[in-house]
Protein backbone atom coordinates (compact mmCIF):
# COMPACT_ATOMS: atom_id res chain seq x y z
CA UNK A 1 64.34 0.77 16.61
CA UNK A 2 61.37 3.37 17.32
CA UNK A 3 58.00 2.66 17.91
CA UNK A 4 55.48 4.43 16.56
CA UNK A 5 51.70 3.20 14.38
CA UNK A 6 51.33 0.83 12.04
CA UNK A 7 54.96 0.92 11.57
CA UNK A 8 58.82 1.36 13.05
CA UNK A 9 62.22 2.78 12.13
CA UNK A 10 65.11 0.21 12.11
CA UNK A 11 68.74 1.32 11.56
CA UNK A 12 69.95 -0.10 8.60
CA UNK A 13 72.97 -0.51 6.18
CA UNK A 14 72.03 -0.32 2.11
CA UNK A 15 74.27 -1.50 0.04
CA UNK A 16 75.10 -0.88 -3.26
CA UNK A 17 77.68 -1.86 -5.92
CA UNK A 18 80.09 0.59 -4.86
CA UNK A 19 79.22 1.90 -1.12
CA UNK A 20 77.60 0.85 1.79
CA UNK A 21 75.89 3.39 4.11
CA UNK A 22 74.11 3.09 7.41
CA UNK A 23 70.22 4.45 7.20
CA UNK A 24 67.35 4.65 8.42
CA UNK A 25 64.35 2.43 7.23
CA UNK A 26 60.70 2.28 7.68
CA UNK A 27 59.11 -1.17 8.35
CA UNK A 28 55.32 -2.34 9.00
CA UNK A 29 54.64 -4.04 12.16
CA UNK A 30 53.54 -7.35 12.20
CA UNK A 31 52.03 -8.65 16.00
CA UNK A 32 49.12 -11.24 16.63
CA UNK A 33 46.13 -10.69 17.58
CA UNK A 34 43.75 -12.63 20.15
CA UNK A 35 39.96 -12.05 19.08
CA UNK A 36 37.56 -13.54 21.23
CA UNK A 37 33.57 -13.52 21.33
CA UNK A 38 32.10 -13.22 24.71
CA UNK A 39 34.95 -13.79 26.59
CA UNK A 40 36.18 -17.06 24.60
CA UNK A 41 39.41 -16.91 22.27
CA UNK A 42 38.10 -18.29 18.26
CA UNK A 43 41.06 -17.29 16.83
CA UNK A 44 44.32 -15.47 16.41
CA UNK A 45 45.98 -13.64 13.54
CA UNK A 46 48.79 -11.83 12.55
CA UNK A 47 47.83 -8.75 11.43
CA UNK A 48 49.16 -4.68 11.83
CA UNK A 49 47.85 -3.09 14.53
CA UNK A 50 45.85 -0.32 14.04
CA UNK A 51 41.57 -0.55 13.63
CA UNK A 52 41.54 -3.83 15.67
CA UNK A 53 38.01 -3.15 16.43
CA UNK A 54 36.54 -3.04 12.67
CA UNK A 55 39.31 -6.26 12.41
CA UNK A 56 37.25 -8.01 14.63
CA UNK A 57 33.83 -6.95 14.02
CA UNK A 58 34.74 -8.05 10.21
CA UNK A 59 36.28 -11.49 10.86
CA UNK A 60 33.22 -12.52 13.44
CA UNK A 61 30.77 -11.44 10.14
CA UNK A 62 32.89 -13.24 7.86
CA UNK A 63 33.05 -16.10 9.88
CA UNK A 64 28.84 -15.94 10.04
CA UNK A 65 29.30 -15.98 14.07
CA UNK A 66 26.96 -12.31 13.42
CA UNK A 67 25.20 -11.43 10.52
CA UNK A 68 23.76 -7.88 11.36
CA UNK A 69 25.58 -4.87 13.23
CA UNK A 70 22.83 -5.75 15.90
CA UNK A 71 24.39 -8.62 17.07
CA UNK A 72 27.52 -6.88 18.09
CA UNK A 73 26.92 -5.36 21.62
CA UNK A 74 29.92 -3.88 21.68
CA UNK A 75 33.67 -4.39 20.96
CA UNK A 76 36.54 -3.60 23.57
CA UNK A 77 39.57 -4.52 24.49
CA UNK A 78 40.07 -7.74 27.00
CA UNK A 79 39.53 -6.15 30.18
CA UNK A 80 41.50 -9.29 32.00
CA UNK A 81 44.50 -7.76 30.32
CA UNK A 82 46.46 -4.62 29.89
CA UNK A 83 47.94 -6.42 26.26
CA UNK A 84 46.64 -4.41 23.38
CA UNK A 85 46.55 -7.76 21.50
CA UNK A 86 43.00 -8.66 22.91
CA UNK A 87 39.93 -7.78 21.32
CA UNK A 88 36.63 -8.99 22.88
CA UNK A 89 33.64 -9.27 20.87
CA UNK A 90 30.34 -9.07 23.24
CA UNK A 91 27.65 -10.23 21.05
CA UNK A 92 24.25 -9.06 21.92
CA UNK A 93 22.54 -12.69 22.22
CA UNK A 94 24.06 -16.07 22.97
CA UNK A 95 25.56 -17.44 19.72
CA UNK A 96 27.29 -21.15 20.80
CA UNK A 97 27.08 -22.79 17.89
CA UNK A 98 28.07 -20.41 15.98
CA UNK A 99 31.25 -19.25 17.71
CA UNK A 100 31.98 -23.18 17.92
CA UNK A 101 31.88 -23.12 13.71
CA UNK A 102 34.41 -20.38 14.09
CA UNK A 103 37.07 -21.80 16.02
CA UNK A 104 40.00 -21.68 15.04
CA UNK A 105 42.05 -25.27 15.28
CA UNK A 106 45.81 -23.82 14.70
CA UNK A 107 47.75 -20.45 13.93
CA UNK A 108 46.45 -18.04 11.68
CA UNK A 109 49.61 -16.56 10.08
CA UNK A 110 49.18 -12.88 8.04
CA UNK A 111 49.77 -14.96 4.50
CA UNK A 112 47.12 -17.38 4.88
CA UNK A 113 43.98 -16.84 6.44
CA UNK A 114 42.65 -19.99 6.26
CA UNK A 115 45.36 -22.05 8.10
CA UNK A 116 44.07 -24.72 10.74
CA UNK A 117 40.59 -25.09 9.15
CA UNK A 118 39.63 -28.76 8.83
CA UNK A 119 37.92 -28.62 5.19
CA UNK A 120 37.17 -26.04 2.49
CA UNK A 121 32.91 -27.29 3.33
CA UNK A 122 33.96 -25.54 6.77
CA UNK A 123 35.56 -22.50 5.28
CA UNK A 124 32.86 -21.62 2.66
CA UNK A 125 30.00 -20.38 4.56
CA UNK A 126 26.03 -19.84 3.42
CA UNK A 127 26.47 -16.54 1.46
CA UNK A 128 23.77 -16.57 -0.88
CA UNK A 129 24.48 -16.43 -4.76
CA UNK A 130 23.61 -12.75 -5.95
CA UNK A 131 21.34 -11.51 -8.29
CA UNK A 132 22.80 -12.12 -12.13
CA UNK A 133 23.69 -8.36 -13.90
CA UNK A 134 23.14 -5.94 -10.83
CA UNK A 135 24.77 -3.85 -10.57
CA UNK A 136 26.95 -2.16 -13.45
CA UNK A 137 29.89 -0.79 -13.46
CA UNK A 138 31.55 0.90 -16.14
CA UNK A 139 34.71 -0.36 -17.80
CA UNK A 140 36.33 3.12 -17.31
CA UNK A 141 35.16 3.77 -13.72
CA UNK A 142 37.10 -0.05 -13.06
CA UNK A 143 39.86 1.08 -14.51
CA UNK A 144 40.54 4.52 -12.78
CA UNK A 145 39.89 2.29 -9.00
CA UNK A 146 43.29 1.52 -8.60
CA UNK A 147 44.84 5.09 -8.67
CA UNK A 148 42.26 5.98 -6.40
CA UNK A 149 43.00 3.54 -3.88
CA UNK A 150 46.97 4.22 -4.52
CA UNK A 151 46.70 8.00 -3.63
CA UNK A 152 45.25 6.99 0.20
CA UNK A 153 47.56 4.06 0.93
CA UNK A 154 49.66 6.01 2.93
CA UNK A 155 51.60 3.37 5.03
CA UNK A 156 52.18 1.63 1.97
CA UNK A 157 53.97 4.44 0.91
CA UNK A 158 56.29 4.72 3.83
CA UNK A 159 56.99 1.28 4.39
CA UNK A 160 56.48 -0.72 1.15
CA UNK A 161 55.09 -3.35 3.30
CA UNK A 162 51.16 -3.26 3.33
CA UNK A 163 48.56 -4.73 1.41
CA UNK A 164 45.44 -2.62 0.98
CA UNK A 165 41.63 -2.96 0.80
CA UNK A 166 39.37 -0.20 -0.73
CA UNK A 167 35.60 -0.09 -1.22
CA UNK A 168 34.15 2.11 -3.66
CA UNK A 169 30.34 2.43 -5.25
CA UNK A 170 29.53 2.13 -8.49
CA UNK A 171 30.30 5.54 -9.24
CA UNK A 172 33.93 4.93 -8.24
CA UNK A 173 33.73 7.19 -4.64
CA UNK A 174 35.89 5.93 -2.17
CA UNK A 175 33.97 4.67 0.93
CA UNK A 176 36.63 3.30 2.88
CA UNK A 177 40.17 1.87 2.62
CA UNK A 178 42.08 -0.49 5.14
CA UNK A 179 45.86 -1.54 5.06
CA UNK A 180 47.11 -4.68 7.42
CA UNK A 181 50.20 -6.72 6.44
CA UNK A 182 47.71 -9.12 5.44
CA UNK A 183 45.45 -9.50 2.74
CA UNK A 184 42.81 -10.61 4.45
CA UNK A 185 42.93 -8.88 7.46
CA UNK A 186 42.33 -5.35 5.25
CA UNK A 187 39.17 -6.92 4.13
CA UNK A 188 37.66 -7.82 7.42
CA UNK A 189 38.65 -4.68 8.88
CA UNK A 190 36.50 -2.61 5.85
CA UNK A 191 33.77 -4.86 6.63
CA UNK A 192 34.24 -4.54 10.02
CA UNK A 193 34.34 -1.07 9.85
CA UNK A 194 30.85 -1.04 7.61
CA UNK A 195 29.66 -3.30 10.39
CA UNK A 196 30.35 -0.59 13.42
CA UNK A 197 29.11 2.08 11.49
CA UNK A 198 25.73 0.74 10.89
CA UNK A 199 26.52 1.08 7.24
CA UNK A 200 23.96 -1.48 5.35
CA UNK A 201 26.56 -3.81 3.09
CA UNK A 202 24.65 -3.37 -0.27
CA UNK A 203 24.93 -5.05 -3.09
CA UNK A 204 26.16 -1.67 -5.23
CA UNK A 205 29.67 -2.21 -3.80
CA UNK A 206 33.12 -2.94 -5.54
CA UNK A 207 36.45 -4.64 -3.19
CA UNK A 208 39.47 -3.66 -4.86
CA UNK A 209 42.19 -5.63 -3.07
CA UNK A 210 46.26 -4.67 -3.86
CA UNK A 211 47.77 -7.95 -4.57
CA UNK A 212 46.24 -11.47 -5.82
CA UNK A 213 42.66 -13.07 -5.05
CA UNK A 214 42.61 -16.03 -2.85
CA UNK A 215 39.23 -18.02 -2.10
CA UNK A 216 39.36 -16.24 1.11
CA UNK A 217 39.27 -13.13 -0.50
CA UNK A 218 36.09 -14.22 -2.49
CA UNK A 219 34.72 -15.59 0.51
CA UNK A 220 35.12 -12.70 2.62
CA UNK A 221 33.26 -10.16 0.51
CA UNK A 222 30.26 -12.94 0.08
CA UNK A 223 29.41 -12.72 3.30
CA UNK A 224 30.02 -8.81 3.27
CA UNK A 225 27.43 -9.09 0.17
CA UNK A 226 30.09 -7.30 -1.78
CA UNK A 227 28.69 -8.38 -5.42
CA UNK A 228 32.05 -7.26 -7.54
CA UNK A 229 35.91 -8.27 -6.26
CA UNK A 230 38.96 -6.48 -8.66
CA UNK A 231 42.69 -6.82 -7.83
CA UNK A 232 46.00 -5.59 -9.09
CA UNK A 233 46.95 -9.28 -9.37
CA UNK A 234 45.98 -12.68 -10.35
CA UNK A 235 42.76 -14.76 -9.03
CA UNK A 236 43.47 -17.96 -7.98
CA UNK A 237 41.30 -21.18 -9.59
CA UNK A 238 39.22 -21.60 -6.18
CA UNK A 239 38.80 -18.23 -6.26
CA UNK A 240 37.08 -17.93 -10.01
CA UNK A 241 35.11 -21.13 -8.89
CA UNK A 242 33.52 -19.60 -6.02
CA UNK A 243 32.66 -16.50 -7.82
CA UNK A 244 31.34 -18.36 -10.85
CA UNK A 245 29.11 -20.63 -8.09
CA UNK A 246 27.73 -17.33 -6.63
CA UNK A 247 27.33 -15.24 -9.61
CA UNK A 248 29.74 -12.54 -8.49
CA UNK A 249 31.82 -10.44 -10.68
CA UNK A 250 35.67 -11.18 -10.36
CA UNK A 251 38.16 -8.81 -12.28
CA UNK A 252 42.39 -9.46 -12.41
CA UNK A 253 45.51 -7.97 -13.48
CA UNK A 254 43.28 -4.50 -12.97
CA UNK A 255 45.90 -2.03 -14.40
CA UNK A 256 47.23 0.15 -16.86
CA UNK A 257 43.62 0.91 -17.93
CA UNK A 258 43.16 -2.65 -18.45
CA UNK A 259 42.14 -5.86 -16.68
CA UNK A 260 40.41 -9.48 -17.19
CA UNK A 261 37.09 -10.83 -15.88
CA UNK A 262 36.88 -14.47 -14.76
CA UNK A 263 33.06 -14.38 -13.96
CA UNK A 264 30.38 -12.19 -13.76
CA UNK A 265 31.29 -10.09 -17.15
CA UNK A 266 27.55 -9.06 -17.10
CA UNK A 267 28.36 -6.15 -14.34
CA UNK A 268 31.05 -4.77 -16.45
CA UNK A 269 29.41 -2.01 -19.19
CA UNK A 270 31.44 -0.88 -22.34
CA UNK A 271 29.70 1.95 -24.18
CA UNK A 272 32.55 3.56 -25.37
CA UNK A 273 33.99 0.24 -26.72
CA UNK A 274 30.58 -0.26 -28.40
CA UNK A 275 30.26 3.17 -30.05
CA UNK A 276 33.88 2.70 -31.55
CA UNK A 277 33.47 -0.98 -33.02
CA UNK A 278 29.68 0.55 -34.66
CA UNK A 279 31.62 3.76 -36.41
């Protein structure tokens, strides 16, 4: 085994129906993660290392224990500890309450990122419903967002292993793009990484996740006041009921120039499909 990144080679045998041969293969890494807010563990999660910081930053947004990049003082790793598996979030004012709303109660593993929370009124936090309509997006920019977002998932490409998180603008322009072995991990860490950079998370933003949609999901770019969610794969029913409650715009099956909306059809503008139906 060799270490190396966000991933490792293992020796190997492939089989097939006629030989078997000893190789080389390239796997993601998969190790937890301690995040803690002013000194005081909330939770820990499975996740592939690599931009712990924006990780954190995201989850403590998502999780409303901040709500602007000035409540983050700084973030750092635990500096009681040599393990690269703490991350320390020093807020910038004393925030009890809502670090207690945050606590974790059990394992987080990298499938589920809402394990140990004691009811769904705990996990869906005050995100305000968005404004019906704004902003548009056309049909074809949607459907040219997942070749975009293939073309930079580069562990993904050596490993196979990854799920993937882009943001874009309405114009389709990549702003950022996060891979973690879980699903929601790569969303907190591109709001995270918004978060660090002092980037304002405006409402003219599409997520564009790489497998299904889980309430999380939905959840997650809420409180990143990320109007418009799109994945390669399947919503799930919580999911399309918490996007219908807040009015935002939640696409599926996005490929092959196609794809469905669930809520929020309003966003989505089809000229072209217009013209062609009037000639």
């Amino acid at each position: 085994m060799k270490e190396g990144g966000a991933s490792r080679a293992y020796r190997i045998q492939r089989w097939s129906q006629h030989a078997r041969r000893d190789e080389e293969d390239i796997i993601s890494i998969e190790e937890p993660l301690e995040i803690r807010v002013d000194g005081e563990a909330v939770a820990v999660t499975m996740r592939t290392p690599g931009h712990d910081e924006d990780l954190a930053a995201g989850f403590c947004l998502t999780e409303a224990i901040v709500s602007d990049p000035d409540d983050i003082a700084r973030v750092e790793p635990c500096n009681r500890s040599t393990d690269d598996n703490i991350i320390d979030v020093i807020t910038a004012g004393d925030k009890p309450d809502a670090v207690a709303r945050a606590r974790r109660t059990s394992f987080v593993a990298s499938s589920c990122g809402i394990c140990g929370k004691q009811s769904l009124d705990r996990i869906e936090q005050q995100a305000a419903p968005f404004e019906t309509g704004t902003p548009t997006i056309s049909q074809s920019i949607v459907a040219m967002l997942p070749e975009s977002m293939r073309r930079q998932q580069t562990e993904f490409s050596r490993t196979g292993g990854l799920h993937s998180a882009a943001l874009f603008n309405r114009d389709g322009h990549l702003i950022a793009l996060r891979e973690d072995i879980g699903r929601h991990n790569a969303v907190d860490k591109i709001i995270g990484h918004c978060l660090l950079q002092r980037r304002k998370l405006a409402q003219d933003t599409i997520l564009l996740v790489s497998g299904r949609t889980s309430f999380e999901i939905v959840q997650k770019a809420a409180m990143g006041r990320i109007p418009i969610v799109a994945a390669i794969s399947a919503p799930s029913s919580l999911a399309i009921d918490l996007a219908e409650r807040l009015q935002m715009t939640l696409i599926g099956f996005l490929r092959d120039d196609q794809f469905n909306t669930y809520s929020g059809t309003d966003r989505i503008t089809a000229a072209a499909a217009a013209n062609r139906s009037s000639n």
